[in-house]
ModelCIF file with pLDDT and N, C-alpha, C, O atoms, coordinates in Angstrom:
data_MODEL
#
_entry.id   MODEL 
#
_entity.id                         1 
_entity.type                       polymer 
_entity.pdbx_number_of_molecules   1 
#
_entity_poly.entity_id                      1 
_entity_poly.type                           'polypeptide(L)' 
_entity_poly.nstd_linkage                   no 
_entity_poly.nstd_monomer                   no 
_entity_poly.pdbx_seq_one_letter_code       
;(UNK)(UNK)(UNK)(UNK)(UNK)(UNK)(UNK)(UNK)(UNK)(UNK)(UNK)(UNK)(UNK)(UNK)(UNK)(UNK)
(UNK)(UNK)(UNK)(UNK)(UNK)(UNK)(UNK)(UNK)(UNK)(UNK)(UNK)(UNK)(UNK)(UNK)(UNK)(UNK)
(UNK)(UNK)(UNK)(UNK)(UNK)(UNK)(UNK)(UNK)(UNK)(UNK)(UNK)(UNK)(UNK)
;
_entity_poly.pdbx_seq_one_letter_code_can   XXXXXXXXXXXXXXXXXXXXXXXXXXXXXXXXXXXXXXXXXXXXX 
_entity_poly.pdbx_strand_id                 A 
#
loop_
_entity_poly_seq.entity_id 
_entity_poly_seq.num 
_entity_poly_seq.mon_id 
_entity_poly_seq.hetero 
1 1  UNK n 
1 2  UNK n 
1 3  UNK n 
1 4  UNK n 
1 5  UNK n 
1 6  UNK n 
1 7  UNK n 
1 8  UNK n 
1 9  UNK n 
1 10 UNK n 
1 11 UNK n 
1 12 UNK n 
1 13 UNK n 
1 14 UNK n 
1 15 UNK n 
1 16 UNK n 
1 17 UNK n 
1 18 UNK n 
1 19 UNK n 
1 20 UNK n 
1 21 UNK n 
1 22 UNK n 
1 23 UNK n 
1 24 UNK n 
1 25 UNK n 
1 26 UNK n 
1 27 UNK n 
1 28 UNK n 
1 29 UNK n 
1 30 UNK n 
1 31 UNK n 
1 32 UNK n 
1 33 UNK n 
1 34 UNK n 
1 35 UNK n 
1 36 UNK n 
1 37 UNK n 
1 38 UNK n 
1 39 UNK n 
1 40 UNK n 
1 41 UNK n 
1 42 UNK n 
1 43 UNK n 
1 44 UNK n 
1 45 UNK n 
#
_struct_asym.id          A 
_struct_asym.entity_id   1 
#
loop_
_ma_qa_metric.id 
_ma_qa_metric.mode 
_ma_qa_metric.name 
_ma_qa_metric.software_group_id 
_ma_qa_metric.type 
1 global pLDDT . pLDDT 
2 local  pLDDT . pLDDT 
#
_ma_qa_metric_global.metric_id      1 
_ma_qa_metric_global.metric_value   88.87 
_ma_qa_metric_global.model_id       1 
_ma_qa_metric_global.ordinal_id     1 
#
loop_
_ma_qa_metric_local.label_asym_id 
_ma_qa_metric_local.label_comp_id 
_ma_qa_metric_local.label_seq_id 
_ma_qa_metric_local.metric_id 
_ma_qa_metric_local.metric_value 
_ma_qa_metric_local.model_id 
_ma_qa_metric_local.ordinal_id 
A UNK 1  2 97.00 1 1  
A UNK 2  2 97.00 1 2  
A UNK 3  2 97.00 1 3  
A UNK 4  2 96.00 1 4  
A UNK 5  2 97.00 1 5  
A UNK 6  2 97.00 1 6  
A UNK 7  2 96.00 1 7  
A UNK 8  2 96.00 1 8  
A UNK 9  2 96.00 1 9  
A UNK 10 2 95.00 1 10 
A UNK 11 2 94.00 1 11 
A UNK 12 2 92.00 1 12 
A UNK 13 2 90.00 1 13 
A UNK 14 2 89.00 1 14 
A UNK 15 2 92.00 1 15 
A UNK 16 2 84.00 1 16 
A UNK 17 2 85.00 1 17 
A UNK 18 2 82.00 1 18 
A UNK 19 2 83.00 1 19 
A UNK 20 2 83.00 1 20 
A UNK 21 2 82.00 1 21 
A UNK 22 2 87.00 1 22 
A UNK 23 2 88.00 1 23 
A UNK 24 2 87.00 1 24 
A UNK 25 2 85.00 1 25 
A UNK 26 2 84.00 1 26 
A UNK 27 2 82.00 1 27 
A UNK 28 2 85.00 1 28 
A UNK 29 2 82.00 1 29 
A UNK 30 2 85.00 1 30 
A UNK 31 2 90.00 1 31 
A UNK 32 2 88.00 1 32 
A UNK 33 2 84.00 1 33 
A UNK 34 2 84.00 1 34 
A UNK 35 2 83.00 1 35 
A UNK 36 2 87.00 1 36 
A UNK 37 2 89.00 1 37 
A UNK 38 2 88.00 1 38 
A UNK 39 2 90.00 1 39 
A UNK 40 2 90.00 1 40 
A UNK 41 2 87.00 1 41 
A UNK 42 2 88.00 1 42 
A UNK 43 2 90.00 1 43 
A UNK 44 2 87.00 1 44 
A UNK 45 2 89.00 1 45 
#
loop_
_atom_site.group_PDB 
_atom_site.id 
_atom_site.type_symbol 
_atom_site.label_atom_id 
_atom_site.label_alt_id 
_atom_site.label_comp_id 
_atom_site.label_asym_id 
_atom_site.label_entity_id 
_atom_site.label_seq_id 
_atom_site.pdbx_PDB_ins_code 
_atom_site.Cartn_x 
_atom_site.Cartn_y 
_atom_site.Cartn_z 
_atom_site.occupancy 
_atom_site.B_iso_or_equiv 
_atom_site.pdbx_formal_charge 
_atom_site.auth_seq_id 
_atom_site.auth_comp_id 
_atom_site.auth_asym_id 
_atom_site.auth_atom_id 
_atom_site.pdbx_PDB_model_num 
ATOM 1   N N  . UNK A 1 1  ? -11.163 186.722 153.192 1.00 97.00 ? 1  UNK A N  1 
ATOM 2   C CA . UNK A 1 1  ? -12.174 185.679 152.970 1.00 97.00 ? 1  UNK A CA 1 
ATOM 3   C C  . UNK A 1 1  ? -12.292 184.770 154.188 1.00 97.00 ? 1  UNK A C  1 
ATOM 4   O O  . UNK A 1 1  ? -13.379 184.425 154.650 1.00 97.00 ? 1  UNK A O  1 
ATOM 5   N N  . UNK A 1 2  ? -11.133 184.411 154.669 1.00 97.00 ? 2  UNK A N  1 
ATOM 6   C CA . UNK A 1 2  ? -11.329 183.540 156.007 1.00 97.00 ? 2  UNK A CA 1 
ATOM 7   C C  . UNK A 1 2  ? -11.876 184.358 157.263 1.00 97.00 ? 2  UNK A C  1 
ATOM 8   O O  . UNK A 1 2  ? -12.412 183.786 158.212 1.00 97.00 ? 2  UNK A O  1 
ATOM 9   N N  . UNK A 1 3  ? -11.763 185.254 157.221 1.00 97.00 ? 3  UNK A N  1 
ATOM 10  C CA . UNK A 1 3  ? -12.041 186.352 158.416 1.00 97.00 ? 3  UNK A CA 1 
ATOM 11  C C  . UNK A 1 3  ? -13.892 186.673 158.313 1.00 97.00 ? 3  UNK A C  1 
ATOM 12  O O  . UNK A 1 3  ? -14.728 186.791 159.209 1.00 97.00 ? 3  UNK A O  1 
ATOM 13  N N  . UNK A 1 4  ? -14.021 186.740 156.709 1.00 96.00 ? 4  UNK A N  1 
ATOM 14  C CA . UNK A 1 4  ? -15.611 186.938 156.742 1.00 96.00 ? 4  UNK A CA 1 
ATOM 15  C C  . UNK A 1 4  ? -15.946 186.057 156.893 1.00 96.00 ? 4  UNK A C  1 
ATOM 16  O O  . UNK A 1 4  ? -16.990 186.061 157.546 1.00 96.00 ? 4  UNK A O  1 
ATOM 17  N N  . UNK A 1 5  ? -15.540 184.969 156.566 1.00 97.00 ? 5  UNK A N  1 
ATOM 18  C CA . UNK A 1 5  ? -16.142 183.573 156.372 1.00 97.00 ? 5  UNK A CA 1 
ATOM 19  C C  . UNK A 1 5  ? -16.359 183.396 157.817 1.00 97.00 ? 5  UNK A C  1 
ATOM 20  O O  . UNK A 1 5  ? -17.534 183.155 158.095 1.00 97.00 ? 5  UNK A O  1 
ATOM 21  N N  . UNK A 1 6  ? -15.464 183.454 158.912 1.00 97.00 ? 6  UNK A N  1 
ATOM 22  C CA . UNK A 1 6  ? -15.758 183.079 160.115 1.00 97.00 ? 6  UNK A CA 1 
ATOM 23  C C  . UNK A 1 6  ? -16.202 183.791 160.841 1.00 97.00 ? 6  UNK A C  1 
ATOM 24  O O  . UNK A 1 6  ? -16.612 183.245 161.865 1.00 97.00 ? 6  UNK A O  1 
ATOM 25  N N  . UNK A 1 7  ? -16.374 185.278 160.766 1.00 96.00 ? 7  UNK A N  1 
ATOM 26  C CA . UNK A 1 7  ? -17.728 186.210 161.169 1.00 96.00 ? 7  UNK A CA 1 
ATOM 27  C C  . UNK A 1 7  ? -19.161 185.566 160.772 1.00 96.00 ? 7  UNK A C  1 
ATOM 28  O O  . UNK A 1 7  ? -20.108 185.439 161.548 1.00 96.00 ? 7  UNK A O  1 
ATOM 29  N N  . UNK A 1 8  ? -19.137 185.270 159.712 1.00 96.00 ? 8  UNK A N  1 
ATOM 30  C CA . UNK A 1 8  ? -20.365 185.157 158.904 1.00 96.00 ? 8  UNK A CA 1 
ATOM 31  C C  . UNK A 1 8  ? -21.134 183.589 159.616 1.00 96.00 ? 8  UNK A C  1 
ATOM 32  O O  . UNK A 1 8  ? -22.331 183.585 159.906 1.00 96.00 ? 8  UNK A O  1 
ATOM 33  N N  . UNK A 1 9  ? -20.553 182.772 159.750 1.00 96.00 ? 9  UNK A N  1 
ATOM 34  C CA . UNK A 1 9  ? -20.549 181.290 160.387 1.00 96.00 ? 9  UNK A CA 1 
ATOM 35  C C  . UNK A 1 9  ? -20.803 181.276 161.865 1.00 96.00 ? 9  UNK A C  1 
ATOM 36  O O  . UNK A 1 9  ? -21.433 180.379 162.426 1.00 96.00 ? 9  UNK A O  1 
ATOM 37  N N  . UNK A 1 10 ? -20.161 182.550 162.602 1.00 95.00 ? 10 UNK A N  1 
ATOM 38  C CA . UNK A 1 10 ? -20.495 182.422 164.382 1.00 95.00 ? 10 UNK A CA 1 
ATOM 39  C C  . UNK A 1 10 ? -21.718 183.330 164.056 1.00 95.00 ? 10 UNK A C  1 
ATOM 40  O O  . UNK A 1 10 ? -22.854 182.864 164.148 1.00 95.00 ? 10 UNK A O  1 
ATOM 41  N N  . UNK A 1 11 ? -21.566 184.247 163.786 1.00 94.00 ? 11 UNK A N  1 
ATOM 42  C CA . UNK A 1 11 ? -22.711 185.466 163.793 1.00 94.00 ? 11 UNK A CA 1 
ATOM 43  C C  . UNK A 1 11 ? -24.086 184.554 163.410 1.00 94.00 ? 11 UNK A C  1 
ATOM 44  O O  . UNK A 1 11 ? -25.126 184.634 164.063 1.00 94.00 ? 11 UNK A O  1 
ATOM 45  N N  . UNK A 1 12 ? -23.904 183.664 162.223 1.00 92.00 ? 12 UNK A N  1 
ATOM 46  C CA . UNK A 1 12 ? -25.196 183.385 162.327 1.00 92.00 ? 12 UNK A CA 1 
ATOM 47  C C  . UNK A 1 12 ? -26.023 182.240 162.896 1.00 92.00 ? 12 UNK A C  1 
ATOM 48  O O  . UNK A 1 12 ? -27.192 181.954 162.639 1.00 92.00 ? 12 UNK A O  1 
ATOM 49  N N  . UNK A 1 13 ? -25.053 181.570 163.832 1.00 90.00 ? 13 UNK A N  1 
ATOM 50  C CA . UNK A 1 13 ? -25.403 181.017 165.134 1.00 90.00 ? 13 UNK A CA 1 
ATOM 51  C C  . UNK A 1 13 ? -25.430 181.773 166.383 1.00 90.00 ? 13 UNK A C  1 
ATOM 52  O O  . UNK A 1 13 ? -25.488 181.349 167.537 1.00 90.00 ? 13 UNK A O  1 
ATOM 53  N N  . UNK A 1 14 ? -25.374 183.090 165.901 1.00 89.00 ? 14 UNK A N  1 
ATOM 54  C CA . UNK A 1 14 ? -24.519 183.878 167.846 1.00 89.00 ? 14 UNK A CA 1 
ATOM 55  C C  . UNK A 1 14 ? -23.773 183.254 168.085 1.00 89.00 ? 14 UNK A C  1 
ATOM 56  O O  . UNK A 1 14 ? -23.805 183.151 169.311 1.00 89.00 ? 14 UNK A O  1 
ATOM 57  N N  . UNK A 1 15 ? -23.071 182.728 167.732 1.00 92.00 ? 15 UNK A N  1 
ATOM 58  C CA . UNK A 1 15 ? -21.590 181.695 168.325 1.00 92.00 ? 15 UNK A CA 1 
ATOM 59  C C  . UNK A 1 15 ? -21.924 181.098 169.540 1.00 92.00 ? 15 UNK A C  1 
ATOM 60  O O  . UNK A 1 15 ? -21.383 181.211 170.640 1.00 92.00 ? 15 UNK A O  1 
ATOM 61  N N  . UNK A 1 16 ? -23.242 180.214 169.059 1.00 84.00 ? 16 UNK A N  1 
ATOM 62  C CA . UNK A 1 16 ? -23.425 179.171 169.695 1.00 84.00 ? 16 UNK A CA 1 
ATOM 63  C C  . UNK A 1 16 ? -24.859 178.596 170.483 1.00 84.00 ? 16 UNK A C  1 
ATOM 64  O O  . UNK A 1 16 ? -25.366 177.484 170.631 1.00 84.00 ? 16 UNK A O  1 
ATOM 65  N N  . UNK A 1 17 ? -25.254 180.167 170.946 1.00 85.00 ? 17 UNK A N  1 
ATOM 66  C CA . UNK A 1 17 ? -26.873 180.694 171.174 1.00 85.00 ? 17 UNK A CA 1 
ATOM 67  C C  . UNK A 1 17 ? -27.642 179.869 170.669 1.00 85.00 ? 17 UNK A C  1 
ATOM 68  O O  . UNK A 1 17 ? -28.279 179.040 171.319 1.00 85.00 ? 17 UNK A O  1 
ATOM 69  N N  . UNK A 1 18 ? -27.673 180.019 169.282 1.00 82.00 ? 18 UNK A N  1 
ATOM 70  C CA . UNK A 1 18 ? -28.777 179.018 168.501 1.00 82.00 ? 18 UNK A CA 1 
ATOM 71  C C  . UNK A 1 18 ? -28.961 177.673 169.405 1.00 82.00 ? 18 UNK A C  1 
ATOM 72  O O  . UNK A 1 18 ? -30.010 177.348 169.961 1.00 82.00 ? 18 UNK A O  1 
ATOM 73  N N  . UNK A 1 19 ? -27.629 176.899 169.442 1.00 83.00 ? 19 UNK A N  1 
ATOM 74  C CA . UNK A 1 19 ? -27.450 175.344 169.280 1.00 83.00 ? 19 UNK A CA 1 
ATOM 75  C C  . UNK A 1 19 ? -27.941 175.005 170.961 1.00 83.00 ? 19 UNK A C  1 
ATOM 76  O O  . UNK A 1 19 ? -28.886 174.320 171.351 1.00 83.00 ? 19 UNK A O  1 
ATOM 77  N N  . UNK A 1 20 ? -26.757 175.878 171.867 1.00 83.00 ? 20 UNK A N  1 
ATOM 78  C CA . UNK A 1 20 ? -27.277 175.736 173.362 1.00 83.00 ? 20 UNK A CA 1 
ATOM 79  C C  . UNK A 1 20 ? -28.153 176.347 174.569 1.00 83.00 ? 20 UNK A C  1 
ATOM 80  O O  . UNK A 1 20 ? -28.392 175.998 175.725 1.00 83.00 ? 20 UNK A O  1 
ATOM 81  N N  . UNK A 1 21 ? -28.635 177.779 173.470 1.00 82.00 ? 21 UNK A N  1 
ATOM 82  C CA . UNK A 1 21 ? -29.675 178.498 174.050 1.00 82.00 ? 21 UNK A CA 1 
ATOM 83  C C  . UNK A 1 21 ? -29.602 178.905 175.298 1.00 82.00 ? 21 UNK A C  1 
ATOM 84  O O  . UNK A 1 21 ? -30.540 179.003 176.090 1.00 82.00 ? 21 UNK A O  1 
ATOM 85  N N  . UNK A 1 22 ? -27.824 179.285 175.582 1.00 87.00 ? 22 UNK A N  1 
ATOM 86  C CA . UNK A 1 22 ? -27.605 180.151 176.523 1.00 87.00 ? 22 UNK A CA 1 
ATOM 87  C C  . UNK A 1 22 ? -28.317 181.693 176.692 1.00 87.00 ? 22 UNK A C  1 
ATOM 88  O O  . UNK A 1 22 ? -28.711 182.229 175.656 1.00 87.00 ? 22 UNK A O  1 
ATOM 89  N N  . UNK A 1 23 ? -28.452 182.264 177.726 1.00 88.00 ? 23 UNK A N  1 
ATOM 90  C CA . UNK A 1 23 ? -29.391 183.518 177.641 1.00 88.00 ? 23 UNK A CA 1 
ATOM 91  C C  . UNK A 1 23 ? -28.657 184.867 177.473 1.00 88.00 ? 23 UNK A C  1 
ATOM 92  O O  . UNK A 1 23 ? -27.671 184.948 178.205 1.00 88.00 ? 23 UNK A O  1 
ATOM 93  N N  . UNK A 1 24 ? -28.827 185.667 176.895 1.00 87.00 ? 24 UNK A N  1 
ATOM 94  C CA . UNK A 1 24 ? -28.236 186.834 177.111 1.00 87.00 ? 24 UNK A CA 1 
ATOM 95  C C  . UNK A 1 24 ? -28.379 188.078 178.117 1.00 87.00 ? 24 UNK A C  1 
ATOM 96  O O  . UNK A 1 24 ? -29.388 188.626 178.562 1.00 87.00 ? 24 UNK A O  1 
ATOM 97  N N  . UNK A 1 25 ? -27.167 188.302 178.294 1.00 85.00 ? 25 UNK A N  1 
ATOM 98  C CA . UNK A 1 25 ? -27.134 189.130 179.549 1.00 85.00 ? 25 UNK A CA 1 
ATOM 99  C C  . UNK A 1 25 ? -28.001 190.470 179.150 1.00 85.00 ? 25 UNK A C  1 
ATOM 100 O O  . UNK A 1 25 ? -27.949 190.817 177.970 1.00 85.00 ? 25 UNK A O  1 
ATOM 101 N N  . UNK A 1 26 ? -28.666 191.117 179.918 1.00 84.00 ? 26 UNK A N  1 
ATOM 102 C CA . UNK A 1 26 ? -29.243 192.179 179.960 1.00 84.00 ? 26 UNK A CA 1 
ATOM 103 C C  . UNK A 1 26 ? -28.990 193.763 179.811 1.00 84.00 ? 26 UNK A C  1 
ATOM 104 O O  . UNK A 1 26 ? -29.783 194.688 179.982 1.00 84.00 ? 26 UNK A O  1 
ATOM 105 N N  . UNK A 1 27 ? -27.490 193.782 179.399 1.00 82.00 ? 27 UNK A N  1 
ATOM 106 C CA . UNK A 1 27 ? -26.522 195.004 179.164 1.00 82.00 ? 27 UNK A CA 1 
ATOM 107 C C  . UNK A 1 27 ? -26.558 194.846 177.491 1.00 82.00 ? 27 UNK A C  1 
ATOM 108 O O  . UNK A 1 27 ? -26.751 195.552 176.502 1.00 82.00 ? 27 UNK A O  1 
ATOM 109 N N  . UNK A 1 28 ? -26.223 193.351 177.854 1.00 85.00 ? 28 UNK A N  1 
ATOM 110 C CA . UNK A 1 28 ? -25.714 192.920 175.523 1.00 85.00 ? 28 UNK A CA 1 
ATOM 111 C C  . UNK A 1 28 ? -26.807 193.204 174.762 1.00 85.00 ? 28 UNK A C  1 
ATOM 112 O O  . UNK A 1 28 ? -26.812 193.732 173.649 1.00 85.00 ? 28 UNK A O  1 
ATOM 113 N N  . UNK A 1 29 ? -28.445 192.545 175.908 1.00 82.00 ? 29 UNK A N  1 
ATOM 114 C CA . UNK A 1 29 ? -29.278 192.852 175.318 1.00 82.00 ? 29 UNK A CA 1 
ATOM 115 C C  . UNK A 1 29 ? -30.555 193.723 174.986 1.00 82.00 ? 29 UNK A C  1 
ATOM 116 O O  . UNK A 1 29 ? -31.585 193.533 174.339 1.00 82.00 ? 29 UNK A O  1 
ATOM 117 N N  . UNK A 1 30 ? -29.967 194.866 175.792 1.00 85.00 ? 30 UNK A N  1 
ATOM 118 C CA . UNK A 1 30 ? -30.412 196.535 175.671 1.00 85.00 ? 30 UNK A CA 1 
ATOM 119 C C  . UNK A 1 30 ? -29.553 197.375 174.298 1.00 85.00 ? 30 UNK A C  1 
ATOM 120 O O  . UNK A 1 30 ? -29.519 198.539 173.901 1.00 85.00 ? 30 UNK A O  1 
ATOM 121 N N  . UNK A 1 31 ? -28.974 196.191 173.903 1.00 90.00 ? 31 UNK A N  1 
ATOM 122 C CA . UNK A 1 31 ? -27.859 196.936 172.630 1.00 90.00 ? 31 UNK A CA 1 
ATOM 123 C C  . UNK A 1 31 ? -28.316 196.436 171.257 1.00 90.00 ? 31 UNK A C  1 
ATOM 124 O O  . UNK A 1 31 ? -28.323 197.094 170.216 1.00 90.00 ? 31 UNK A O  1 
ATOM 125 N N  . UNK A 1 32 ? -28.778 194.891 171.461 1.00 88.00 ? 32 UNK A N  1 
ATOM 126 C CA . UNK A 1 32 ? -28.981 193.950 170.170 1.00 88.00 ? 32 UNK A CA 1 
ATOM 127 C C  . UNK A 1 32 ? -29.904 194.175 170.153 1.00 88.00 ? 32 UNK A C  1 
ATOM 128 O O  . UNK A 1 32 ? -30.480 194.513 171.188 1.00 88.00 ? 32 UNK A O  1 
ATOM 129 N N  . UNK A 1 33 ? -30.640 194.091 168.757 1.00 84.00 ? 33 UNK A N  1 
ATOM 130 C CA . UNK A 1 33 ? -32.206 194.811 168.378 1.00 84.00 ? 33 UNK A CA 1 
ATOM 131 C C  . UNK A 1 33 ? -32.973 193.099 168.420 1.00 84.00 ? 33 UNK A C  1 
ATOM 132 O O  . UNK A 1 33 ? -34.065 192.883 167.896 1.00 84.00 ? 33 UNK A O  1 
ATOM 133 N N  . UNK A 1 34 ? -32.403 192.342 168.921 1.00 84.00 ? 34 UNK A N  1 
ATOM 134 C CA . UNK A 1 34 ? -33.056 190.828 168.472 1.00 84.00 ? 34 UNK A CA 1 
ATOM 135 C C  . UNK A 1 34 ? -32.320 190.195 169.754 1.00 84.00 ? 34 UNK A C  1 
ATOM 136 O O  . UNK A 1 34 ? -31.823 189.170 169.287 1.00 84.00 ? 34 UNK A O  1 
ATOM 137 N N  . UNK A 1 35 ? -32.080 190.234 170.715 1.00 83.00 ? 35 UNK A N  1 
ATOM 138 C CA . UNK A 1 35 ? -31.494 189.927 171.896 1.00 83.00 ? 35 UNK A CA 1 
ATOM 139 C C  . UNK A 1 35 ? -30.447 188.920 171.932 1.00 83.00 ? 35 UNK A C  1 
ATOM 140 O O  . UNK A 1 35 ? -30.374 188.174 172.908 1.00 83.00 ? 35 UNK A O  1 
ATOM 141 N N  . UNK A 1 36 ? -29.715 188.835 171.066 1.00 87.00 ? 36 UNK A N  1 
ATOM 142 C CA . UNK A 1 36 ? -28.999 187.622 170.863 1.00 87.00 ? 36 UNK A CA 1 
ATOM 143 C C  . UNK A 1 36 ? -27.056 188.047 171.203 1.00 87.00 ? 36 UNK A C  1 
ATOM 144 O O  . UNK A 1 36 ? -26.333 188.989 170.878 1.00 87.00 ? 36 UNK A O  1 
ATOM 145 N N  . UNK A 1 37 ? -26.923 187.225 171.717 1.00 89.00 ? 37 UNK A N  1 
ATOM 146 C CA . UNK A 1 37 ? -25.257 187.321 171.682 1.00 89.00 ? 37 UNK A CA 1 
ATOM 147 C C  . UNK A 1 37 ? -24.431 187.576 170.309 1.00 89.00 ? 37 UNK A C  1 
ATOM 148 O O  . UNK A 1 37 ? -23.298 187.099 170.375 1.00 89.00 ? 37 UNK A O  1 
ATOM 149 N N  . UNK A 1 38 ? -24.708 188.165 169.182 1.00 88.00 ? 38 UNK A N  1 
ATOM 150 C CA . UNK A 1 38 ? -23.842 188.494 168.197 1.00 88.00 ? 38 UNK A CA 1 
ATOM 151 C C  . UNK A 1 38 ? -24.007 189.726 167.818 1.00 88.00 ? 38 UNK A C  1 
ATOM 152 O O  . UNK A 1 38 ? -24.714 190.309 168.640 1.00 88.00 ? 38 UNK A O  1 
ATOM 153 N N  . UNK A 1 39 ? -23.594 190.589 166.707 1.00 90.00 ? 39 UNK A N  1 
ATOM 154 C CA . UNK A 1 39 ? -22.656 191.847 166.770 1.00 90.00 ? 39 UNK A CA 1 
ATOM 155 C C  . UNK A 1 39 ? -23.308 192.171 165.310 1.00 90.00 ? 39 UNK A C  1 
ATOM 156 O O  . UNK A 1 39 ? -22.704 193.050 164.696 1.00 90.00 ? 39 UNK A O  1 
ATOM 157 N N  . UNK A 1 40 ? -23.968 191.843 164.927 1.00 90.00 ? 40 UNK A N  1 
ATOM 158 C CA . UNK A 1 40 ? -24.758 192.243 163.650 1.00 90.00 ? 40 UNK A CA 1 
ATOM 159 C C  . UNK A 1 40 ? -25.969 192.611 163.809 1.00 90.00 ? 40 UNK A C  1 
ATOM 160 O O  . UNK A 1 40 ? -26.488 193.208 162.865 1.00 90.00 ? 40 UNK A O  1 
ATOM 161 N N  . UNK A 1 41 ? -26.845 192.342 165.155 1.00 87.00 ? 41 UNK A N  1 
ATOM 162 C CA . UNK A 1 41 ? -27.571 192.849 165.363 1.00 87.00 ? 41 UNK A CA 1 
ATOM 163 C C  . UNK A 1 41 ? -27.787 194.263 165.958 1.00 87.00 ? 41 UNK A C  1 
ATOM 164 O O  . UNK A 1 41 ? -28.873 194.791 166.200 1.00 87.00 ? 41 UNK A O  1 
ATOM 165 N N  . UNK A 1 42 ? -26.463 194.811 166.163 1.00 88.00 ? 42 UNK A N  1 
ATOM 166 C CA . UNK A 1 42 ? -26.529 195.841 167.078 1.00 88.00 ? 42 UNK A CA 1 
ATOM 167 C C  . UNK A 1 42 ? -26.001 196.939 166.369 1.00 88.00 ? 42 UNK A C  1 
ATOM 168 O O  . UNK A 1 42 ? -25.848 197.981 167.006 1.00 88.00 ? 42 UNK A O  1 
ATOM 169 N N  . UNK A 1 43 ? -25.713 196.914 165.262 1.00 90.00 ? 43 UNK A N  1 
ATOM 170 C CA . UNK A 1 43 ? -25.564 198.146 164.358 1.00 90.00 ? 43 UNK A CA 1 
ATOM 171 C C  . UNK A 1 43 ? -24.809 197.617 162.652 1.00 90.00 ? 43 UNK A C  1 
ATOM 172 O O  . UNK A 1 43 ? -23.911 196.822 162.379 1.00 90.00 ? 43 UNK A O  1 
ATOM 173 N N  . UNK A 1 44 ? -25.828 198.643 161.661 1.00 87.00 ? 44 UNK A N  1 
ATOM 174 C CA . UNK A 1 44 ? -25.639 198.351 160.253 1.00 87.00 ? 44 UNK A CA 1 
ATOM 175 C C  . UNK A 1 44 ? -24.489 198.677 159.959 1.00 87.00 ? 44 UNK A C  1 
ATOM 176 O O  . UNK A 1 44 ? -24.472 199.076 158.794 1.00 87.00 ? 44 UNK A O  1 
ATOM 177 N N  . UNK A 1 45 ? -23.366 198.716 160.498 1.00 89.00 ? 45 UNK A N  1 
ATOM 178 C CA . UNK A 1 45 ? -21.965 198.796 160.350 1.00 89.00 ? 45 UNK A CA 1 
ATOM 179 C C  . UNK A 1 45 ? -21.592 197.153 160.181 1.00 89.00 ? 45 UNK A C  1 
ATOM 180 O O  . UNK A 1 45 ? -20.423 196.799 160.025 1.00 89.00 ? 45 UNK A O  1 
#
């Protein structure tokens, strides 16, 4: 529960993206279907 809980809480800021609208690098974001620095976008696993 603490482990999803704190996936679930960065992921849906990108751990942090949202707030400071750092950019994503161009490798991460040939992978993420939504260009964002988190790990849920890049496969339904």
């Amino acid at each position: 529960a603490a482990l999803g809980s704190f996936y679930m809480s960065g992921e849906e800021a990108s751990w942090g993206q949202h707030w400071f609208q750092w950019s994503t690098s161009s490798d991460w974001a040939a992978i993420n279907d939504q260009g964002e620095t988190n790990f849920h976008n890049t496969s339904s696993w």
